[in-house]
Structures are given as C-alpha cells and as structure tokens.
N, C-alpha and C. Protein backbone atom coordinates (compact mmCIF):
# COMPACT_ATOMS: atom_id res chain seq x y z
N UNK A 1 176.46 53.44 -49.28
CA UNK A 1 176.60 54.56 -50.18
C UNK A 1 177.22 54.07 -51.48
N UNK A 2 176.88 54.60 -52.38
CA UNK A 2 176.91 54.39 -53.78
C UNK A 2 178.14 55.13 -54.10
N UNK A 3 178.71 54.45 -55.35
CA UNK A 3 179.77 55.86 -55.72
C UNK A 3 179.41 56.17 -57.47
N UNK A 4 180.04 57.22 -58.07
CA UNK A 4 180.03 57.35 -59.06
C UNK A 4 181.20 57.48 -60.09
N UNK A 5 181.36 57.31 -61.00
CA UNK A 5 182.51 57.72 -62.06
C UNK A 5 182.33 58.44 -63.02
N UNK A 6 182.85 59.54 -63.04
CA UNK A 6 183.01 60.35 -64.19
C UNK A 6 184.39 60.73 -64.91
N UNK A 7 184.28 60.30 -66.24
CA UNK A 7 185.34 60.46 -66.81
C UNK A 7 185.55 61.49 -67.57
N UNK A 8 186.92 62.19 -67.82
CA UNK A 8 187.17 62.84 -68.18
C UNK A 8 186.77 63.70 -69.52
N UNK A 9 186.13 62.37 -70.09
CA UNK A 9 184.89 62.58 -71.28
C UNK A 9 182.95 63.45 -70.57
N UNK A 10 183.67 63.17 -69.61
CA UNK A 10 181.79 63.66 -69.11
C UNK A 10 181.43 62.84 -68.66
N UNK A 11 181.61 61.28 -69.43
CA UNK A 11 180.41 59.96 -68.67
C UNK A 11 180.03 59.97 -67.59
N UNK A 12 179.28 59.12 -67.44
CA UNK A 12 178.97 58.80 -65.60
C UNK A 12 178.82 57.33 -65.80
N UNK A 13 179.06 56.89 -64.77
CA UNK A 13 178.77 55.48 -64.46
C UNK A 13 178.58 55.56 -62.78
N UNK A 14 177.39 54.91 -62.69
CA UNK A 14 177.06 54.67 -60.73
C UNK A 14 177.39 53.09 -60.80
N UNK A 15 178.07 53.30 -59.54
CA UNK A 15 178.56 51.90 -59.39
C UNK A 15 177.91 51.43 -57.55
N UNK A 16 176.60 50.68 -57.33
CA UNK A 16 176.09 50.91 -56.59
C UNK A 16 176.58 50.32 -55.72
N UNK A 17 177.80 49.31 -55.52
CA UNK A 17 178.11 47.98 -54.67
C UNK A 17 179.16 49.03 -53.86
N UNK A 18 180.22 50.13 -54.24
CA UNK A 18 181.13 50.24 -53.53
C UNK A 18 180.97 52.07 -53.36
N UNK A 19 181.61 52.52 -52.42
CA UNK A 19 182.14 53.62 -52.31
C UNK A 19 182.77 54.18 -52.70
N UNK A 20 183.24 55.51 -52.91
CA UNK A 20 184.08 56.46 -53.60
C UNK A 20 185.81 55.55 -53.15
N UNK A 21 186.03 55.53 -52.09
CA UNK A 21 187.08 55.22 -51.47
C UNK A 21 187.56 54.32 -51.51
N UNK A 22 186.68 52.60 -52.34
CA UNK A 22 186.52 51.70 -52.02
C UNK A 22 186.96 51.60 -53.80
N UNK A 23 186.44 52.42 -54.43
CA UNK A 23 186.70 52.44 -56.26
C UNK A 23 188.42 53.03 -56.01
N UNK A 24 188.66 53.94 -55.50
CA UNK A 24 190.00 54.80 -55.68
C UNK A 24 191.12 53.35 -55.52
N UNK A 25 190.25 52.85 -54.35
CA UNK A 25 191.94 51.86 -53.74
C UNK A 25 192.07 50.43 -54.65
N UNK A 26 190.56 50.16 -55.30
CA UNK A 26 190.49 49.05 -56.30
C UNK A 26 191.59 49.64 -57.67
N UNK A 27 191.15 51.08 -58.23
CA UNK A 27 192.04 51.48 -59.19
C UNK A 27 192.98 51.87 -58.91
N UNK A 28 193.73 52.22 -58.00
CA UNK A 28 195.01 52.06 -57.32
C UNK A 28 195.64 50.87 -57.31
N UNK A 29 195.30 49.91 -56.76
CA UNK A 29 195.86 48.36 -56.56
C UNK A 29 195.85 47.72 -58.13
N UNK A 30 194.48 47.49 -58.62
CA UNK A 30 194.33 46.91 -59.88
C UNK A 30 194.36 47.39 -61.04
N UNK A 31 194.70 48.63 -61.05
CA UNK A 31 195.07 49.08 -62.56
C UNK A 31 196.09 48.58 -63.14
N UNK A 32 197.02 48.24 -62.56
CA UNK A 32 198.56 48.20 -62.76
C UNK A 32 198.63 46.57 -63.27
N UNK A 33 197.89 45.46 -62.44
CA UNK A 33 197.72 44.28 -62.61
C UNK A 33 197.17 43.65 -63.73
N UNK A 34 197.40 42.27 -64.48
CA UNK A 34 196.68 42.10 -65.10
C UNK A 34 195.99 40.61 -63.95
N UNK A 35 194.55 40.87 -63.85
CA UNK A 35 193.82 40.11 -63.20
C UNK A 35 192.68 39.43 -63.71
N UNK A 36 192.00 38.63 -62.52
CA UNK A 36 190.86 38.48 -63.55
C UNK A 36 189.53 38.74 -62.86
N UNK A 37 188.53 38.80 -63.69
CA UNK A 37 187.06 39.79 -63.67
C UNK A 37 186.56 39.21 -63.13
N UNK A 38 185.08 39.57 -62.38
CA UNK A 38 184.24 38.59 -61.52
C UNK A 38 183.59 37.56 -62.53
N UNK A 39 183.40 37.77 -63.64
CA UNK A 39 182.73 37.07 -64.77
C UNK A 39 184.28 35.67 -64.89
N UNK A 40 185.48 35.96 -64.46
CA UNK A 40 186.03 34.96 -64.92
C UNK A 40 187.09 35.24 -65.86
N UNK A 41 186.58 36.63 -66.50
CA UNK A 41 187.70 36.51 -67.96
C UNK A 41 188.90 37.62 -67.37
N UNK A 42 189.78 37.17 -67.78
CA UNK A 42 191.24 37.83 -67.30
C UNK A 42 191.00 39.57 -68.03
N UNK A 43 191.57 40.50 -67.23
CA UNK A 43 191.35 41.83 -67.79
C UNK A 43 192.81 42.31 -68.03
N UNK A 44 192.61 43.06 -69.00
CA UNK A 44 194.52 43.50 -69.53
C UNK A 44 194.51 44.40 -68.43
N UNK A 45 195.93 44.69 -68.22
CA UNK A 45 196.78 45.61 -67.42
C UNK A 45 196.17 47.25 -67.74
N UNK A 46 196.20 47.43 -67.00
CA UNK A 46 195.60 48.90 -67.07
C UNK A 46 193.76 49.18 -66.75
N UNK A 47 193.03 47.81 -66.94
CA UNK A 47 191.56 48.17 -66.96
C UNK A 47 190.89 47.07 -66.09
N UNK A 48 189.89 48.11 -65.25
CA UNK A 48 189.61 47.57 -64.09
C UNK A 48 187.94 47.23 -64.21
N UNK A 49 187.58 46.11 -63.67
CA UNK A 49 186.24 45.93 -64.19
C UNK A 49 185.00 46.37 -63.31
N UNK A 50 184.33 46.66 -62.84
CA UNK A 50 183.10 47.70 -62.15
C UNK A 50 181.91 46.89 -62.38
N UNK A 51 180.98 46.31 -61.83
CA UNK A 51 179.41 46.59 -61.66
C UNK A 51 178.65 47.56 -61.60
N UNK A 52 178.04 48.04 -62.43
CA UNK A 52 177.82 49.37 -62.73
C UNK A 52 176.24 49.31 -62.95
N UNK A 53 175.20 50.51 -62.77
CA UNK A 53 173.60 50.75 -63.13
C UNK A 53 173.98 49.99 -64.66
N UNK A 54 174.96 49.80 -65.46
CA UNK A 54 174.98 49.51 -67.01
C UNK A 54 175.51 48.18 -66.85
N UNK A 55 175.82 47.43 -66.35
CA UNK A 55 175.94 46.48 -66.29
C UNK A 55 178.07 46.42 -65.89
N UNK A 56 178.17 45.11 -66.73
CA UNK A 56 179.98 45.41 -66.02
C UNK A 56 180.69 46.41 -66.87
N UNK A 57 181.38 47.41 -66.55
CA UNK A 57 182.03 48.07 -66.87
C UNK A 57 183.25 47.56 -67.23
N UNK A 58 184.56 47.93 -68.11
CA UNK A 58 185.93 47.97 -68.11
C UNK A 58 186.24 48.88 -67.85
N UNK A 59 187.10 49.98 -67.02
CA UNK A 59 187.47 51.03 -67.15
C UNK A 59 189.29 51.09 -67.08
N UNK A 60 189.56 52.34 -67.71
CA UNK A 60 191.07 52.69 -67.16
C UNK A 60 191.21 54.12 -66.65
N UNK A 61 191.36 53.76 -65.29
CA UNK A 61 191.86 54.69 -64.14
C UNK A 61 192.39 56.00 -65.17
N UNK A 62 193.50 55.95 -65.85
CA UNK A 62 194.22 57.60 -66.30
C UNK A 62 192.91 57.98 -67.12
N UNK A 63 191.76 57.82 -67.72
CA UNK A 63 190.54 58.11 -68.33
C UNK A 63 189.99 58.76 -67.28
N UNK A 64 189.66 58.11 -65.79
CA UNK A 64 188.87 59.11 -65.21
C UNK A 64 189.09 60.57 -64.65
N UNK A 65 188.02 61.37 -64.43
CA UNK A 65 188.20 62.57 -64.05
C UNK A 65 188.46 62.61 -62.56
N UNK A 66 187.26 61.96 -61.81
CA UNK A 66 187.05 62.04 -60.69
C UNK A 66 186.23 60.99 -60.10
N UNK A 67 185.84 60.53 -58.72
CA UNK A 67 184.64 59.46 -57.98
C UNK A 67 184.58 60.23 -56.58
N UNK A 68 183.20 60.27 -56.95
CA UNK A 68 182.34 60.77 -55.63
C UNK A 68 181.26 59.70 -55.04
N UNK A 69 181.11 60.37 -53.99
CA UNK A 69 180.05 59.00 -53.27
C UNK A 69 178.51 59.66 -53.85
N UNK A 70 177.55 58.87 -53.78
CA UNK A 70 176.21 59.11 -54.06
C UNK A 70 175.29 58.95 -53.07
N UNK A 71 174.99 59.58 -52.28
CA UNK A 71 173.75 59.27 -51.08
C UNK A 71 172.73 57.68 -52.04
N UNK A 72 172.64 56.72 -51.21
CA UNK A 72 171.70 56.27 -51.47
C UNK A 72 170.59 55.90 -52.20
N UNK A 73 169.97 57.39 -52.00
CA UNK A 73 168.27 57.93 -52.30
C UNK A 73 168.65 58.42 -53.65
N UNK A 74 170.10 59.08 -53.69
CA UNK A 74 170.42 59.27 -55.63
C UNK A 74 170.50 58.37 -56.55
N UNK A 75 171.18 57.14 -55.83
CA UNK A 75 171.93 56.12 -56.22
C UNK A 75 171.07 55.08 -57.06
C-alpha cells in the first residue's frame, strides 16, 4: 500500500514505497535529525527526504496536513 501527503497547502505527493504509518514514524524520528538522503547529500534538520510519483521530495513534517494510505490500484 501506497501512502500519500498532503500538505497543509493542498499538495499531494504519493509516495509509493511506504505506508501511511511507515511516513508518520520516518517524520517522527527524522525530522528532528540532521541526516543524510538516499542520494547521499546530507538534509538540514527539520526536512525529510521521500521518493515520491515526482521524484525525491524534501519535506518538513510541521508543513503537512495529514498521510493516508492509498489502495494500490489508486496508487
């Protein structure tokens, strides 16, 4: 199952690799951190990086609205 992100702006972003539950505990754990991205490049504190239908995302967690899962067949 797919999840999605929508931010508090409206956006959407589908993020097809993880789950709703699976995004919450990544931006839970890694918001706070400064880490580094699957690409390699270190991400500032506060923004968490996503594989996304748009390619890699940056996001920051207090921006989003909400993440829901996506059946599949939506996804």
């Amino acid at each position: 199952m797919a999840a999605e992100i929508v931010f508090s702006g409206g956006e959407r972003v589908l993020v097809p690799s993880n789950n709703a539950d699976q995004v919450m505990a990544r931006m839970t754990t890694e918001g706070s951190l400064d880490h580094q991205a699957m690409g390699g490049a270190r991400v500032r504190p506060g923004f968490i990086d996503f594989e996304s239908d748009r390619g890699t995302v940056y996001i920051r967690p207090d921006q989003v609205a909400y993440v829901c899962d996506v059946p599949e067949a939506l996804g």
